[in-house]
C-alpha atoms as a PDB file:
ATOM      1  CA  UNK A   1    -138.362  61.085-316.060  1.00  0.00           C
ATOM      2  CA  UNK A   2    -137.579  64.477-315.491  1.00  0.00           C
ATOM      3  CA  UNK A   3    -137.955  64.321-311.657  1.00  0.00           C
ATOM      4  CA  UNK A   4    -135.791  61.133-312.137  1.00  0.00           C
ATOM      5  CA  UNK A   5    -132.956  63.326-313.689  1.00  0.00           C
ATOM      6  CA  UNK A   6    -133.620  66.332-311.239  1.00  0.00           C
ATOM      7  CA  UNK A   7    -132.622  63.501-308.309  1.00  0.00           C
ATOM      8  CA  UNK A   8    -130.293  62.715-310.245  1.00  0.00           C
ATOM      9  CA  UNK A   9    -128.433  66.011-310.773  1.00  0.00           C
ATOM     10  CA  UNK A  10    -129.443  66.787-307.060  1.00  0.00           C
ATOM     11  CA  UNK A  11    -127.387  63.643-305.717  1.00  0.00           C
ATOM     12  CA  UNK A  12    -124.433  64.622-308.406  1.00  0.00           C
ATOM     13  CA  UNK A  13    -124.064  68.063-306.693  1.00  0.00           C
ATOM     14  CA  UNK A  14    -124.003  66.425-303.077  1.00  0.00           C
ATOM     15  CA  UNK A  15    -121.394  64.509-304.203  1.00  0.00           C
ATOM     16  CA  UNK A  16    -119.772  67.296-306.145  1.00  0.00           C
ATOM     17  CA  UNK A  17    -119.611  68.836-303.241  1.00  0.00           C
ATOM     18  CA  UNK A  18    -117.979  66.079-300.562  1.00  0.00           C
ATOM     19  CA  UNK A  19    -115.684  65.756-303.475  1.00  0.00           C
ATOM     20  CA  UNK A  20    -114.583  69.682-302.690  1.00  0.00           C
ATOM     21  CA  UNK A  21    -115.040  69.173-299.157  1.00  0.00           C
ATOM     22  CA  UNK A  22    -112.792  66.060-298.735  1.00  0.00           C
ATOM     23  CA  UNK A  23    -110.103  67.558-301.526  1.00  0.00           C
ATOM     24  CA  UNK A  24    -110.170  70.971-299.097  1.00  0.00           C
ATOM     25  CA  UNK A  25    -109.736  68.949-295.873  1.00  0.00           C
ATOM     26  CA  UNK A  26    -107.049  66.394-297.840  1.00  0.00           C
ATOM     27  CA  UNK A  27    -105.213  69.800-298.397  1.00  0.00           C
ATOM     28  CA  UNK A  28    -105.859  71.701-294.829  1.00  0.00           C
ATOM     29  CA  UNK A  29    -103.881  67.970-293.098  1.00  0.00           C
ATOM     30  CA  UNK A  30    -101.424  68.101-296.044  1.00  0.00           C
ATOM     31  CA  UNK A  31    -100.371  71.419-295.118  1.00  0.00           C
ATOM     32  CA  UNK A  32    -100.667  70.767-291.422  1.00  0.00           C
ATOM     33  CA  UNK A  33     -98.717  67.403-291.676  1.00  0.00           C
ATOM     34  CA  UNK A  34     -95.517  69.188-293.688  1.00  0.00           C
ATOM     35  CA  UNK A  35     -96.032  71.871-291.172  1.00  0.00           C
ATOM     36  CA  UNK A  36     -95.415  69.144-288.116  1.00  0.00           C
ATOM     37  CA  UNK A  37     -92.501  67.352-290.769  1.00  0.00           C
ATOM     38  CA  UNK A  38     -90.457  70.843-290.721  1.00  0.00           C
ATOM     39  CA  UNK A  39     -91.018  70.963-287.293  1.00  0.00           C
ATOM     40  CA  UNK A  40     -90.507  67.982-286.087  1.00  0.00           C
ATOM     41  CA  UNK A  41     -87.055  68.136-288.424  1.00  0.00           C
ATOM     42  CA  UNK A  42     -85.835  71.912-287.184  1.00  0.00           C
ATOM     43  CA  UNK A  43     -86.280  70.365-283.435  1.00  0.00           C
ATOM     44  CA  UNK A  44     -84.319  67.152-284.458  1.00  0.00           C
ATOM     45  CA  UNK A  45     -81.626  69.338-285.557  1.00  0.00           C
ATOM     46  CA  UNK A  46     -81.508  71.275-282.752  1.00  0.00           C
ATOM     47  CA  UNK A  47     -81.666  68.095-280.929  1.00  0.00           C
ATOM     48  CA  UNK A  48     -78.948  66.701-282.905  1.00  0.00           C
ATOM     49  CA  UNK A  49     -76.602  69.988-282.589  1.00  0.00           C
ATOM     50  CA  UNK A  50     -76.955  70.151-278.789  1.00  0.00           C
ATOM     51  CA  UNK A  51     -75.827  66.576-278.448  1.00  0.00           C
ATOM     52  CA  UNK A  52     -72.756  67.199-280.592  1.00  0.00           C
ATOM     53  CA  UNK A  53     -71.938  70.209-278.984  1.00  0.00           C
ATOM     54  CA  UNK A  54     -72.210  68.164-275.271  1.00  0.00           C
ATOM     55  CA  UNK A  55     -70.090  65.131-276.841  1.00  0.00           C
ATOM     56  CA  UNK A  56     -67.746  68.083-277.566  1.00  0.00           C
ATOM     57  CA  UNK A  57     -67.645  69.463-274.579  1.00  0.00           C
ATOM     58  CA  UNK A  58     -67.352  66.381-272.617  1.00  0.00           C
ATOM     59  CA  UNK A  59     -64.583  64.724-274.702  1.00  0.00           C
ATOM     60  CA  UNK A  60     -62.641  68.292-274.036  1.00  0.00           C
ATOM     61  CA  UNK A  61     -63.429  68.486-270.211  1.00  0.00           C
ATOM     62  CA  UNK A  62     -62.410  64.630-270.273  1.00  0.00           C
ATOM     63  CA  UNK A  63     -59.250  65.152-272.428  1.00  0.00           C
ATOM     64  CA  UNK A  64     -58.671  68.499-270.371  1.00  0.00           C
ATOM     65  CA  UNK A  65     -58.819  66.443-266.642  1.00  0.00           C
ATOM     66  CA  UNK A  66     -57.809  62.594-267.305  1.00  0.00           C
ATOM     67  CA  UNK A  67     -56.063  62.255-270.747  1.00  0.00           C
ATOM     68  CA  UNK A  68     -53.317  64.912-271.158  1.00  0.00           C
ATOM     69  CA  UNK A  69     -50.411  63.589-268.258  1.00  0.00           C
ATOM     70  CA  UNK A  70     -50.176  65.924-264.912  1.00  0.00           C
ATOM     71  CA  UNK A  71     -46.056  65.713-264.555  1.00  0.00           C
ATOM     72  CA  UNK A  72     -46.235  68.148-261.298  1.00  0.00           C
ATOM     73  CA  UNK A  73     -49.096  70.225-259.629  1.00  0.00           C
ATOM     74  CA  UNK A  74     -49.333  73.541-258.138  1.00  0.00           C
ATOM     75  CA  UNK A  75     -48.333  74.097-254.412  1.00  0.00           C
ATOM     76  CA  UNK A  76     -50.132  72.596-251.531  1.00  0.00           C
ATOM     77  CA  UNK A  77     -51.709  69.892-254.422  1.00  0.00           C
ATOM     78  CA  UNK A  78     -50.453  66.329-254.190  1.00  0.00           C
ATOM     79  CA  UNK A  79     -49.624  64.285-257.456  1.00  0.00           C
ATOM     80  CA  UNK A  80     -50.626  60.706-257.599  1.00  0.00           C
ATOM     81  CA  UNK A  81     -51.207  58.502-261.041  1.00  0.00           C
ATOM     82  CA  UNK A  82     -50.768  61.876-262.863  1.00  0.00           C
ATOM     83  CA  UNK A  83     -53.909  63.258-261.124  1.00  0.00           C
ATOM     84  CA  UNK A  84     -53.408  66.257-258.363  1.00  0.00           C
ATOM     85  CA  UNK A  85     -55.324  66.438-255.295  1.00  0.00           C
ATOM     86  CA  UNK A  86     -55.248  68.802-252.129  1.00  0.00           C
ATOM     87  CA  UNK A  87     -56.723  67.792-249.006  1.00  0.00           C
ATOM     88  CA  UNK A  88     -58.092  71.091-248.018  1.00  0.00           C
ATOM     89  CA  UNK A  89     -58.099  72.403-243.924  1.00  0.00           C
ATOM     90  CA  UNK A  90     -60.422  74.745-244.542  1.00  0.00           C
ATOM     91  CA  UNK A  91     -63.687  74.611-243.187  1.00  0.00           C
ATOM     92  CA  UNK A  92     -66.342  74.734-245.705  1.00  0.00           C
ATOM     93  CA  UNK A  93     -70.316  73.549-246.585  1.00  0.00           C
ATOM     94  CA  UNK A  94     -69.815  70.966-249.697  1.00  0.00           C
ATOM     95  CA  UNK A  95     -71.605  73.743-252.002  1.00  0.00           C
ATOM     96  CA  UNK A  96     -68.766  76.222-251.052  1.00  0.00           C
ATOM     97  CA  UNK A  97     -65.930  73.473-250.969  1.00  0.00           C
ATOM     98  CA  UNK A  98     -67.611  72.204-254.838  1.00  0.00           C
ATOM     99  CA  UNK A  99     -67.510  76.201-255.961  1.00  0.00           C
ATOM    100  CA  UNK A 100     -64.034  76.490-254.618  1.00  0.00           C
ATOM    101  CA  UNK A 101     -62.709  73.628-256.885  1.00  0.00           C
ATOM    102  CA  UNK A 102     -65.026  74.852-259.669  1.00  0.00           C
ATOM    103  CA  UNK A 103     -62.774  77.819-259.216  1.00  0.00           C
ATOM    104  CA  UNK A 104     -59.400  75.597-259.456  1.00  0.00           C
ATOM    105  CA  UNK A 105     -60.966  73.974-262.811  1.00  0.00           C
ATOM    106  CA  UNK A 106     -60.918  70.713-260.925  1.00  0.00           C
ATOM    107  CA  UNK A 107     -63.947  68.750-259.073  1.00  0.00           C
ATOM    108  CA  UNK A 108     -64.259  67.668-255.578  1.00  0.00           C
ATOM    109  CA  UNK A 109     -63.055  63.797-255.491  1.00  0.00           C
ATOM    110  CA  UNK A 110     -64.926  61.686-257.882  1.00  0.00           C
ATOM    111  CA  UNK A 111     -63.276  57.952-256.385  1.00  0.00           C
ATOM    112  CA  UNK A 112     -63.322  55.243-259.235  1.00  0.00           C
ATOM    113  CA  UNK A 113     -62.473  51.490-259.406  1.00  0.00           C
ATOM    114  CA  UNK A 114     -58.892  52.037-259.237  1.00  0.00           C
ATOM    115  CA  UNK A 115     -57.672  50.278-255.506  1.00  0.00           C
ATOM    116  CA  UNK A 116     -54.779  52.068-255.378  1.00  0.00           C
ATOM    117  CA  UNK A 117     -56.489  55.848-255.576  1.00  0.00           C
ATOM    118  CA  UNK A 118     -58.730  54.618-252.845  1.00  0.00           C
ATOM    119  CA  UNK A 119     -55.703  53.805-250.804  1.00  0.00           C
ATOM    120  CA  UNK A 120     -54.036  57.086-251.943  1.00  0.00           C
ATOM    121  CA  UNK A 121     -56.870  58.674-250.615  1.00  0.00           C
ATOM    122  CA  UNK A 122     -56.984  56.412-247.349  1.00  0.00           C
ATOM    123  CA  UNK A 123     -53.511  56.692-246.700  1.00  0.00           C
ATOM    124  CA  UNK A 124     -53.360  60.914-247.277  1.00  0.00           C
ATOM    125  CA  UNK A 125     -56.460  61.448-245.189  1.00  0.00           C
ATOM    126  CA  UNK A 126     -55.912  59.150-242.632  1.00  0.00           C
ATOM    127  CA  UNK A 127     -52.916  61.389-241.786  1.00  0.00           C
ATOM    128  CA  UNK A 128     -55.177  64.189-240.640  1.00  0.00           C
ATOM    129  CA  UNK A 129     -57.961  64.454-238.475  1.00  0.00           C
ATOM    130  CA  UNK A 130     -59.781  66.400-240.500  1.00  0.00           C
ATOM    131  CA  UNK A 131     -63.122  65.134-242.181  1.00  0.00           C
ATOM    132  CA  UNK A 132     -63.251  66.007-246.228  1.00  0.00           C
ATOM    133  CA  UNK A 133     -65.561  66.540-248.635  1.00  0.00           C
ATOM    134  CA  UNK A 134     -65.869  64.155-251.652  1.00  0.00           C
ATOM    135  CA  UNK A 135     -67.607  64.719-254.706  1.00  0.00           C
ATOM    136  CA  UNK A 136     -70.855  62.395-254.196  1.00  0.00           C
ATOM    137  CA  UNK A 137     -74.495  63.874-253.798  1.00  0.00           C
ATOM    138  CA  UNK A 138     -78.009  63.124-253.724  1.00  0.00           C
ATOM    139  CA  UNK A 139     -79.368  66.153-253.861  1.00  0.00           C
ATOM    140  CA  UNK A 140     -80.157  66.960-257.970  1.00  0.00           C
ATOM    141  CA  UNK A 141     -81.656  63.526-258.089  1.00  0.00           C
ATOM    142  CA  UNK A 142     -82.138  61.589-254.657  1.00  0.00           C
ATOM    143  CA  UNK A 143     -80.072  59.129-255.737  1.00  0.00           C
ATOM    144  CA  UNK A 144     -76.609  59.268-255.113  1.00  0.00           C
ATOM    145  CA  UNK A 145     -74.657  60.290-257.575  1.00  0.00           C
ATOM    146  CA  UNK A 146     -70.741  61.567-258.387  1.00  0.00           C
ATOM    147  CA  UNK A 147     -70.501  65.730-259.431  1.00  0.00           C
ATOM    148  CA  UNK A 148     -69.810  64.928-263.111  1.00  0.00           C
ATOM    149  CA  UNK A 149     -73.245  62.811-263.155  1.00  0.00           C
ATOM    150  CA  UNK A 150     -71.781  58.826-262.825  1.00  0.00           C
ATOM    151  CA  UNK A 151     -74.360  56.968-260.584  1.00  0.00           C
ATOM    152  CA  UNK A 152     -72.554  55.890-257.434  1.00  0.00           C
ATOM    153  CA  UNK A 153     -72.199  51.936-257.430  1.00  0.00           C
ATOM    154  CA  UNK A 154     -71.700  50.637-253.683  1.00  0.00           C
ATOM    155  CA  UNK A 155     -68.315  48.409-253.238  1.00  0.00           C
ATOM    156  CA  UNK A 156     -67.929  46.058-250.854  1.00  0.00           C
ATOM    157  CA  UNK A 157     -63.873  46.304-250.997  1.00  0.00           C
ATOM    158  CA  UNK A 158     -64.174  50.112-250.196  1.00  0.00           C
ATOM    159  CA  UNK A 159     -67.157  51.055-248.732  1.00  0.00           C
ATOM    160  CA  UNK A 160     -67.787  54.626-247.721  1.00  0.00           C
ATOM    161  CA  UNK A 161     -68.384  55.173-244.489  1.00  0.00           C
ATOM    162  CA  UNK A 162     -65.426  53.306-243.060  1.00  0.00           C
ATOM    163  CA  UNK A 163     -63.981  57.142-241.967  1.00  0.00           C
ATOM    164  CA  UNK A 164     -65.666  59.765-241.705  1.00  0.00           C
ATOM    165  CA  UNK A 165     -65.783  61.704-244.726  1.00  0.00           C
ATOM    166  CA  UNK A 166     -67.447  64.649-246.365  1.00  0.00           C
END
């Protein structure tokens, strides 16, 4: 009997001990899961802030360039739909001609849907025979894209390549 209650107490202990084992490794993920909560919560917020702030920052730029009506524009700039454009002579790489409008808080031309900007544009370049740039590149993503990030979507109605244009 007393070897019986020797096993006994031996397999109490063993599981005495799992017990402690399993109750210290319960607590070790515990504190590693609230760990990976706050986290995974301060990186959400962060996420969270940095999208505001670019929904900000767009829906100024956006209000700053298309909303607020252009009634007249700056010399040697030519005012259609209340948008201003210049049709530059200078000779220029598309990096340089991009900085230079950068540096007139405008964009080189981003062409929409809108027929009659395209036949603005048409009509104003095909005046000159002088090659422009336009705002459309490949080069971030290989696939061509507009300078403020809209995917270019081909149009059979105006196609570009139709003049030569830069």
């Amino acid at each position: 009997m007393a070897d019986r209650v020797k096993h006994q107490y031996s397999k109490l202990t063993e599981v005495e001990n799992e017990v402690a084992n399993l109750t210290s490794s319960l607590a070790l993920l515990s504190s590693n899961q609230q760990a990976l909560n706050d986290r995974f919560t301060e990186m959400l917020g962060e996420l969270k802030a940095d999208l505001e702030s670019r929904i900000t920052n767009l829906t100024q730029y956006h209000y700053k360039l298309m909303c607020k009506p252009v009634l007249s524009c700056e010399a040697g700039w030519h005012l259609f739909l209340s948008n201003c454009y210049k049709f530059s002579t200078n000779k220029a790489s598309w990096q340089t001609a991009r900085s230079y409008c950068s540096g007139q808080s405008a964009l080189l031309l981003i062409l929409g849907k809108d027929s009659r900007e395209w036949d603005f544009i048409v009509q104003r370049a095909g005046l000159s025979s002088e090659s422009y740039w336009i705002g459309l590149t490949d080069a971030i993503t290989g696939q061509w894209r507009w300078v403020d990030g809209t995917p270019y979507t081909m149009n059979s109605r105006h196609p570009m390549g139709t003049r030569r244009t830069k």
